[in-house]
Protein backbone atom coordinates (compact mmCIF):
# COMPACT_ATOMS: atom_id res chain seq x y z
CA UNK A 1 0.00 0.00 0.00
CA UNK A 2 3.12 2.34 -1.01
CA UNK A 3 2.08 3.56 -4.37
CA UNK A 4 -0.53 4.32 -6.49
CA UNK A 5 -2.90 1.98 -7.05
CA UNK A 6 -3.79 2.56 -10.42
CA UNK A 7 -1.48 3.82 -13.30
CA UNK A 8 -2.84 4.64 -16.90
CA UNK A 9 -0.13 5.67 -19.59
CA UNK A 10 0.69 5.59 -23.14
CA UNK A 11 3.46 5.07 -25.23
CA UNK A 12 2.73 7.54 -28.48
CA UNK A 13 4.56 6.69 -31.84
CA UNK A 14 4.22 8.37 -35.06
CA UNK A 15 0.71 6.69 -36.63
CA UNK A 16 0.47 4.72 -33.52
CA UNK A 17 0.29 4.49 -29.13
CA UNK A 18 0.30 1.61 -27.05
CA UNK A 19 -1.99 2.17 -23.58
CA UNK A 20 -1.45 0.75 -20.43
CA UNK A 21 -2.79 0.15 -17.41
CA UNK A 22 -1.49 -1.22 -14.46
CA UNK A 23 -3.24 -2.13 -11.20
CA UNK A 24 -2.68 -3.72 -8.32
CA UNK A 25 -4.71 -7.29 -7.86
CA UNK A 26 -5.66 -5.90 -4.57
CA UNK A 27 -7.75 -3.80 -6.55
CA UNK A 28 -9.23 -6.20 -9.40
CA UNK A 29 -9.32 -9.94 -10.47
CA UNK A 30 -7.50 -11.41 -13.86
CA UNK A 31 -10.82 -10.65 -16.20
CA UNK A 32 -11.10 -6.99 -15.02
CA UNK A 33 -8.38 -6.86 -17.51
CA UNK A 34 -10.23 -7.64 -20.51
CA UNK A 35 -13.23 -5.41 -19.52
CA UNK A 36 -10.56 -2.57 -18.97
CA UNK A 37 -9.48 -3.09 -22.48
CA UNK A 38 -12.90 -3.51 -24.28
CA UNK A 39 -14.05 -0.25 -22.28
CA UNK A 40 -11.18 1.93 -23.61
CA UNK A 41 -11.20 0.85 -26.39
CA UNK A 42 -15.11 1.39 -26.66
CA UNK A 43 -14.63 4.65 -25.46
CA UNK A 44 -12.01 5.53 -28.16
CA UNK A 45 -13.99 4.25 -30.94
CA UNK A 46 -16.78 6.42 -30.05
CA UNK A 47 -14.18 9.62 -29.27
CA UNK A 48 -12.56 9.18 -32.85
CA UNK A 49 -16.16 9.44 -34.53
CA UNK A 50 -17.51 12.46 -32.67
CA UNK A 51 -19.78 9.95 -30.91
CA UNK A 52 -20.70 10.19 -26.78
CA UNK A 53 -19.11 7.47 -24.66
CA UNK A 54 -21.12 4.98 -23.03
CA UNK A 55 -22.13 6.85 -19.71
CA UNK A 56 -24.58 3.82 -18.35
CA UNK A 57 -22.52 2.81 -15.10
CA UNK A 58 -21.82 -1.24 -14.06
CA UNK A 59 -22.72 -2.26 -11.09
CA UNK A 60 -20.08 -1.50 -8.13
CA UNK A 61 -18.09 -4.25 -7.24
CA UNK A 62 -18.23 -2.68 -3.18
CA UNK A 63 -22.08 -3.73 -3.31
CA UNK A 64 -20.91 -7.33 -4.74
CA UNK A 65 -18.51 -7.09 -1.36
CA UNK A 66 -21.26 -5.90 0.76
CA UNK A 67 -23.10 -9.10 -0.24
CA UNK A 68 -20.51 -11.24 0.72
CA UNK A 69 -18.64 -9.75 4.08
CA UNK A 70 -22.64 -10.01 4.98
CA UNK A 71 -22.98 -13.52 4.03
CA UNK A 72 -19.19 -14.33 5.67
CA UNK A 73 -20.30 -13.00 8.67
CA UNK A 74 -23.12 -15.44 9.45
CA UNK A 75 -21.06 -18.14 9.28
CA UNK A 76 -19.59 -19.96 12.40
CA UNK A 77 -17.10 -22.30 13.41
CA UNK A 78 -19.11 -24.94 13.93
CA UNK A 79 -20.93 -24.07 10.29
CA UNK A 80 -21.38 -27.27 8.02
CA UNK A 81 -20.34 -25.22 5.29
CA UNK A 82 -16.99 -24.94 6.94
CA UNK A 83 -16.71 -28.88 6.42
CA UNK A 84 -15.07 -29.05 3.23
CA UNK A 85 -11.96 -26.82 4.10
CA UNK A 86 -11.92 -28.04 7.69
CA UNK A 87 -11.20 -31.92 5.78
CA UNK A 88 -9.02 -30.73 3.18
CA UNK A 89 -6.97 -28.50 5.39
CA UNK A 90 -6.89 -31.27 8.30
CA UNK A 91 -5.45 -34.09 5.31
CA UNK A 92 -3.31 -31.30 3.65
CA UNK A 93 -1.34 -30.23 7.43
CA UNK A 94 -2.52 -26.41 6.36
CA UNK A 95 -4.81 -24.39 5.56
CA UNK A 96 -3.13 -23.45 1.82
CA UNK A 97 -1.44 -26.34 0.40
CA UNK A 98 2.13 -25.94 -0.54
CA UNK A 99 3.15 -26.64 -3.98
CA UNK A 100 4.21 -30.59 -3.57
CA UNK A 101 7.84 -30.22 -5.60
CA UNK A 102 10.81 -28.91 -3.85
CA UNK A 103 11.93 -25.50 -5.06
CA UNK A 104 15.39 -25.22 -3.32
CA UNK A 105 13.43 -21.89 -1.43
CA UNK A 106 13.30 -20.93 2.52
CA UNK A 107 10.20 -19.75 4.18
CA UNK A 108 12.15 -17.36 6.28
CA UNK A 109 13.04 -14.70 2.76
CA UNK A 110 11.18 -14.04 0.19
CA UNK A 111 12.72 -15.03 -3.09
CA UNK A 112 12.96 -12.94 -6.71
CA UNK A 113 10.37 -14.44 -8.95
CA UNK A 114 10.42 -15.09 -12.57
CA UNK A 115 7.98 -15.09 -15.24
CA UNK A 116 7.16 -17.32 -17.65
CA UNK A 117 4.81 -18.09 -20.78
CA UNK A 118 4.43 -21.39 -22.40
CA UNK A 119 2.13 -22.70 -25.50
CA UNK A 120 1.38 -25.59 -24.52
CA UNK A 121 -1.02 -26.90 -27.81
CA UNK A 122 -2.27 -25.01 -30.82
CA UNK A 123 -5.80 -23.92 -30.93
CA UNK A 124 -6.93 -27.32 -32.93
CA UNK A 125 -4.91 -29.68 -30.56
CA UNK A 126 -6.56 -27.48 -27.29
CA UNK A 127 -10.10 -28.04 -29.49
CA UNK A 128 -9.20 -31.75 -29.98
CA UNK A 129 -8.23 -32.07 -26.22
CA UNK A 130 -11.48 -30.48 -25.06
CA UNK A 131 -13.39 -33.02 -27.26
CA UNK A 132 -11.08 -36.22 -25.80
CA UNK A 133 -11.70 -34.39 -22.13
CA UNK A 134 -15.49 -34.50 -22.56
CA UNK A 135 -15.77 -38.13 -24.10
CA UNK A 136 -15.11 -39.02 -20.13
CA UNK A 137 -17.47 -36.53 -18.85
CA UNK A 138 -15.32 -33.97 -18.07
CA UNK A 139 -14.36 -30.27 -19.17
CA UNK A 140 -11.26 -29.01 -20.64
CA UNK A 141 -10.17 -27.24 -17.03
CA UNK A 142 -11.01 -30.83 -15.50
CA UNK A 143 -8.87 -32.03 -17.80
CA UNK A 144 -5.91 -29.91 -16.59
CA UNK A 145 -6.42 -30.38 -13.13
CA UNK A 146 -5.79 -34.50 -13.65
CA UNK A 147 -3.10 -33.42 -15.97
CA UNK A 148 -1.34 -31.25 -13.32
CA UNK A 149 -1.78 -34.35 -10.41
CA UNK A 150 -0.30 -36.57 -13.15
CA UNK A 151 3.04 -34.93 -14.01
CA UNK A 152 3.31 -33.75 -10.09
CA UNK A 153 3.21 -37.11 -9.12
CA UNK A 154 5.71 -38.36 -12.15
CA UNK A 155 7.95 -35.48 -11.52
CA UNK A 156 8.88 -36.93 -8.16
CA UNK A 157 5.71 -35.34 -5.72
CA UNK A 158 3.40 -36.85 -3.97
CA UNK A 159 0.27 -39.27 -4.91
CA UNK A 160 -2.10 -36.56 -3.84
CA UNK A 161 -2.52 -33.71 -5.49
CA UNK A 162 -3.71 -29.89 -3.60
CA UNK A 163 -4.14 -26.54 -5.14
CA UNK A 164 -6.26 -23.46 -4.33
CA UNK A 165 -8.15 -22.84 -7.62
CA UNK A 166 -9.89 -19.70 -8.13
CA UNK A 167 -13.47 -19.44 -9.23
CA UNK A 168 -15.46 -16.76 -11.05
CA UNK A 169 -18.38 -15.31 -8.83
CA UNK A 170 -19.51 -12.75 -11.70
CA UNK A 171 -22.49 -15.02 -11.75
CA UNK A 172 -25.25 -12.57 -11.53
CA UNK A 173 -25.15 -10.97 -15.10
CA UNK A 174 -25.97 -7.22 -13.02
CA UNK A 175 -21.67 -7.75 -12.35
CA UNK A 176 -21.01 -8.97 -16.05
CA UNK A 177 -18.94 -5.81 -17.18
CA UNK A 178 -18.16 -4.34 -13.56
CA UNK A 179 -14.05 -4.37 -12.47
CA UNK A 180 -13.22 -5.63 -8.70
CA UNK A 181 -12.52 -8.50 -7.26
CA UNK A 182 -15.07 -11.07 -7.83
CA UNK A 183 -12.98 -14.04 -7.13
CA UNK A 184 -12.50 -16.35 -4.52
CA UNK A 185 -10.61 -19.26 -4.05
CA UNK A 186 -11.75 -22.98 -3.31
CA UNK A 187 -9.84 -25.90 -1.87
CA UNK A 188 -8.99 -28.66 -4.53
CA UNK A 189 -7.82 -32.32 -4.00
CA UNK A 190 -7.14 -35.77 -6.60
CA UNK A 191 -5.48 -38.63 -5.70
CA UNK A 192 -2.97 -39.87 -7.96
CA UNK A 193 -1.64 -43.52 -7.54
CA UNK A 194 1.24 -44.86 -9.24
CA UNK A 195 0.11 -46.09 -12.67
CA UNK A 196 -3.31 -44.29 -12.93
CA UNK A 197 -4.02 -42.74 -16.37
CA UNK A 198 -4.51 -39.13 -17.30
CA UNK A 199 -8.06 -40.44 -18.56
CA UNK A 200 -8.54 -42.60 -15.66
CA UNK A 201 -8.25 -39.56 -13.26
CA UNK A 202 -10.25 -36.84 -15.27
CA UNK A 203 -14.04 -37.86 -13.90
CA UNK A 204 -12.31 -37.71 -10.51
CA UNK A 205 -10.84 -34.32 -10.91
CA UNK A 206 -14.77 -33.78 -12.51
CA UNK A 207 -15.98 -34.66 -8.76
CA UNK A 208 -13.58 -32.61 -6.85
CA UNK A 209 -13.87 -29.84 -8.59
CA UNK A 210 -17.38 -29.57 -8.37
CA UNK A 211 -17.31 -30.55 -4.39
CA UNK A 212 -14.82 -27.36 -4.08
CA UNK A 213 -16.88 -25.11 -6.21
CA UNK A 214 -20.09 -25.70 -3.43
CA UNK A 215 -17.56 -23.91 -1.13
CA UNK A 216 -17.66 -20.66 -3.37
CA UNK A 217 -19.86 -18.85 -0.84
CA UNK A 218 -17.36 -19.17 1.31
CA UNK A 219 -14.51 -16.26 1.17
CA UNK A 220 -11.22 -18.42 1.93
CA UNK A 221 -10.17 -15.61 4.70
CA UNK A 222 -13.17 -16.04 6.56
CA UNK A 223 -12.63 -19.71 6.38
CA UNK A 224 -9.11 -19.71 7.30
CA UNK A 225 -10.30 -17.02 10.25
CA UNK A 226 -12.82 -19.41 11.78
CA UNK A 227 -10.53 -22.52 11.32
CA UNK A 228 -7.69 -20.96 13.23
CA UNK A 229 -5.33 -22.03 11.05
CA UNK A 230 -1.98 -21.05 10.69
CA UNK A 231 -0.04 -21.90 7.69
CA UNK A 232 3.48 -23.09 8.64
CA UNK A 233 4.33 -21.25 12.08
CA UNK A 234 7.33 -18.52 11.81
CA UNK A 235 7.41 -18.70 8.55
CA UNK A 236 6.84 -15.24 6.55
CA UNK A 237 6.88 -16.66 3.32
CA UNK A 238 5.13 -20.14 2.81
CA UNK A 239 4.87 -21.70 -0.53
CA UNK A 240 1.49 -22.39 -2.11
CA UNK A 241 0.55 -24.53 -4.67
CA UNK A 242 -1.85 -22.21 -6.78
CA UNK A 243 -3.85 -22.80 -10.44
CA UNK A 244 -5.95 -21.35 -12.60
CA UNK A 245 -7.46 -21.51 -15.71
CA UNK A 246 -9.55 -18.48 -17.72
CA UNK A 247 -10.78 -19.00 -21.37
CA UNK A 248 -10.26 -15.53 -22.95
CA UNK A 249 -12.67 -16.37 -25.65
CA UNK A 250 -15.55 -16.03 -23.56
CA UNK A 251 -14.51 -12.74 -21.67
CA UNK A 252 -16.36 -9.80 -21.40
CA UNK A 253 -15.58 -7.24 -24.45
CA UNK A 254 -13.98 -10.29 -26.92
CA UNK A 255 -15.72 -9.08 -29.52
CA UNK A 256 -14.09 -6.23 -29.84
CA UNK A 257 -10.55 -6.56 -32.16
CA UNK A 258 -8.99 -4.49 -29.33
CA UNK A 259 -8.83 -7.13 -26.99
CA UNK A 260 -7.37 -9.88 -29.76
CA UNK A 261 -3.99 -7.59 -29.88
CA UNK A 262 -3.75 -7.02 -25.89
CA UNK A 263 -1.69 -8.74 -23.65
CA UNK A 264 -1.57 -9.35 -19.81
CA UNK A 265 1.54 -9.64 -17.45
CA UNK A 266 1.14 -10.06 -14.04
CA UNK A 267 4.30 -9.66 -11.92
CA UNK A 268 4.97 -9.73 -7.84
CA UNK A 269 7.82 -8.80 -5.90
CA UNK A 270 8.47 -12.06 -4.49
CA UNK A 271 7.16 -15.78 -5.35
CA UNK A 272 8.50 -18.78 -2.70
CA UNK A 273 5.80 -21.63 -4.64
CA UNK A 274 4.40 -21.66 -8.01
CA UNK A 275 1.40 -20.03 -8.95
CA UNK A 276 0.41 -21.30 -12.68
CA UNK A 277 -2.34 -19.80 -15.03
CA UNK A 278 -3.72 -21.48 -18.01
CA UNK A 279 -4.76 -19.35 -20.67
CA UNK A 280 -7.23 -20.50 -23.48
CA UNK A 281 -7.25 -17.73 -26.32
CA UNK A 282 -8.11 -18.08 -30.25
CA UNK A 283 -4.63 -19.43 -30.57
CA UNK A 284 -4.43 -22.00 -28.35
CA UNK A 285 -3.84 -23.13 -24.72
CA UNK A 286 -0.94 -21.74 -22.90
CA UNK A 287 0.26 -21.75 -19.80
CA UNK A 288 1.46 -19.11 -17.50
CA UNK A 289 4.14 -19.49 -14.46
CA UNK A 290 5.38 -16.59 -11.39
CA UNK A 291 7.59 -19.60 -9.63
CA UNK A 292 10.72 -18.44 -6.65
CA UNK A 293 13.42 -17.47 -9.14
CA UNK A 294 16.15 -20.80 -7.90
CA UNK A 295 17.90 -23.22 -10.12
CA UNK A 296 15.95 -25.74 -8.53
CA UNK A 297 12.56 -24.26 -9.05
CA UNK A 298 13.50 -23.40 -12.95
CA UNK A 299 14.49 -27.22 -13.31
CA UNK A 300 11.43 -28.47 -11.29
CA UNK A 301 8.91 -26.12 -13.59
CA UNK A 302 10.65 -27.28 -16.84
CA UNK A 303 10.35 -30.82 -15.90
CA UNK A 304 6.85 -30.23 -15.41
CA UNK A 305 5.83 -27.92 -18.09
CA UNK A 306 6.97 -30.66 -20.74
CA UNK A 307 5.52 -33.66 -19.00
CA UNK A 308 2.32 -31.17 -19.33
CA UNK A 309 2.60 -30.66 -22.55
CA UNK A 310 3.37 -33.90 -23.30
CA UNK A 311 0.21 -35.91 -21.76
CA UNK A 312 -2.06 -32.97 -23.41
CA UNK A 313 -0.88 -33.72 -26.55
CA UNK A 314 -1.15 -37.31 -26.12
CA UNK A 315 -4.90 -37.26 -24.87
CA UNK A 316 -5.59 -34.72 -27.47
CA UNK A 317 -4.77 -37.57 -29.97
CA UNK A 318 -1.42 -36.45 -31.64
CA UNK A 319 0.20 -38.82 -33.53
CA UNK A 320 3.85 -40.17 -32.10
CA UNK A 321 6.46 -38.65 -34.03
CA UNK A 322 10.53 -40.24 -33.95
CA UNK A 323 9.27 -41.32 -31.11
CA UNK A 324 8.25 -38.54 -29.20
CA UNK A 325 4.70 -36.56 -27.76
């Protein structure tokens, strides 16, 4: 809470101008970004034709908040709906699971963190995966949550597999186009024995998933404020195992051919786990790491980045070429 929490800016060329705008997530969720961009860029179409902006307001994100520090505040310790995360965090030894591959980091410093982008498949392979991903009930993201289990548990971690996931809670359509922070995180688990299958373990990542998303009403702080947990004791800076997934096709504003040519970086001061984003766009699925900036975190995340890669490409039905996914 140093700076400003908002900066707006543009880069002007001759004939052309690149806009930013930079915020910090305290102040809005990963698909504020696209409605920032389809706004301005809205805005500017109308400016450049000597038409009036849009002046009908969204909906306030601090009356979404309202709603929900009122609905928090109800709940109690001994609340049913606390079940779920009082399980998960029992079985997991904290509240926020760490991530389950050693990253050669301390929990005493905080660590420089480093950025990276991956394509994982091309926009027919991602279309062919979602297809091979339904055939056993599932969706594409369940798809990536057994995929994720699967190369943890081949990349040396353990059988079981726990990550905070993020859901969307822009479900009322009055918040469609509104920027804030209309997130929350949910507790996710899969077991992963030796030997199970990718396909074998995508109707179970199907169940958990939907077990955590009941828990949506339920704001993670509040949660981990009524469990009295504390995550790893004297330690400032714990690593958590953290993924996401956000199909940009579908976001607010896509439509417009502002938001095909934008891009997103998010960045942190300091990263001790790994905190991975998948990305769905018109080109393709990609994937997103922020991991503790160590030579044994940067040879952990490429050793599981390919086996990633590699199982999506096999369940997305590539054919085997010299011998390799």
């Amino acid at each position: 809470m140093t700076g400003p929490l908002v900066v707006m800016g543009a880069v002007v060329r001759e004939g052309s101008a690149t806009v930013h705008v930079v915020y910090d997530h305290l102040m809005a969720d990963l698909l504020s970004a696209p409605i920032t961009v389809a706004d301005l860029a809205r805005a500017y179409d109308n400016f450049s034709r000597g038409r009036e902006p849009d002046h009908s307001p969204a909906d306030s994100y601090l009356d979404f908040a309202r709603e929900e520090r009122g609905h928090n505040l109800q709940l109690r310790a001994d609340d049913e709906r606390l079940r779920h995360w009082a399980d998960f965090a029992a079985r997991a030894g904290r509240f926020a699971p760490a991530f389950p591959l050693d990253l050669g980091t301390t929990a005493d410093r905080p660590h420089a963190p480093l950025n990276r982008t991956t394509t994982l498949l091309p926009a027919p392979l991602t279309q062919q995966l979602e297809t091979a991903c339904r055939k056993t009930g599932g969706t594409l993201f369940t798809g990536l949550l057994a995929a994720m289990a699967v190369a943890v548990r081949d990349a040396g971690g353990p059988d079981v597999y726990r990550a905070l996931v993020p859901v969307n809670r822009r479900e009322r359509l009055r918040f469609a186009h509104s920027i804030g922070w209309f997130v929350n995180a949910v507790p996710v688990e899969i077991t992963a024995p030796p030997g199970t299958t990718l396909t074998a373990l995508i109707p179970q990542a199907r169940t958990a998933f939907a077990a955590a998303r009941e828990q949506a009403d339920v704001h993670l702080v509040r949660a981990q404020q009524l469990l009295g947990r504390v995550d790893v004791p004297g330690a400032d800076y714990p690593s958590v195992s953290f993924l996401s997934y956000v199909d940009y096709r579908t976001a607010p504003g896509v439509d417009h051919p502002a938001t095909r040519s934008a891009a997103t970086h998010v960045w942190s001061p300091a990263c001790n786990g790994t905190l991975a984003w998948f990305h769905r766009t018109h080109d393709g699925l990609h994937l997103n790491t922020l991991h503790a900036d160590t030579p044994r975190a940067r040879a952990a995340v490429d050793c599981l980045v390919r086996a990633l890669a590699g199982n999506l490409r096999k369940l997305a039905g590539e054919p085997r070429t010299n011998g390799f996914l």
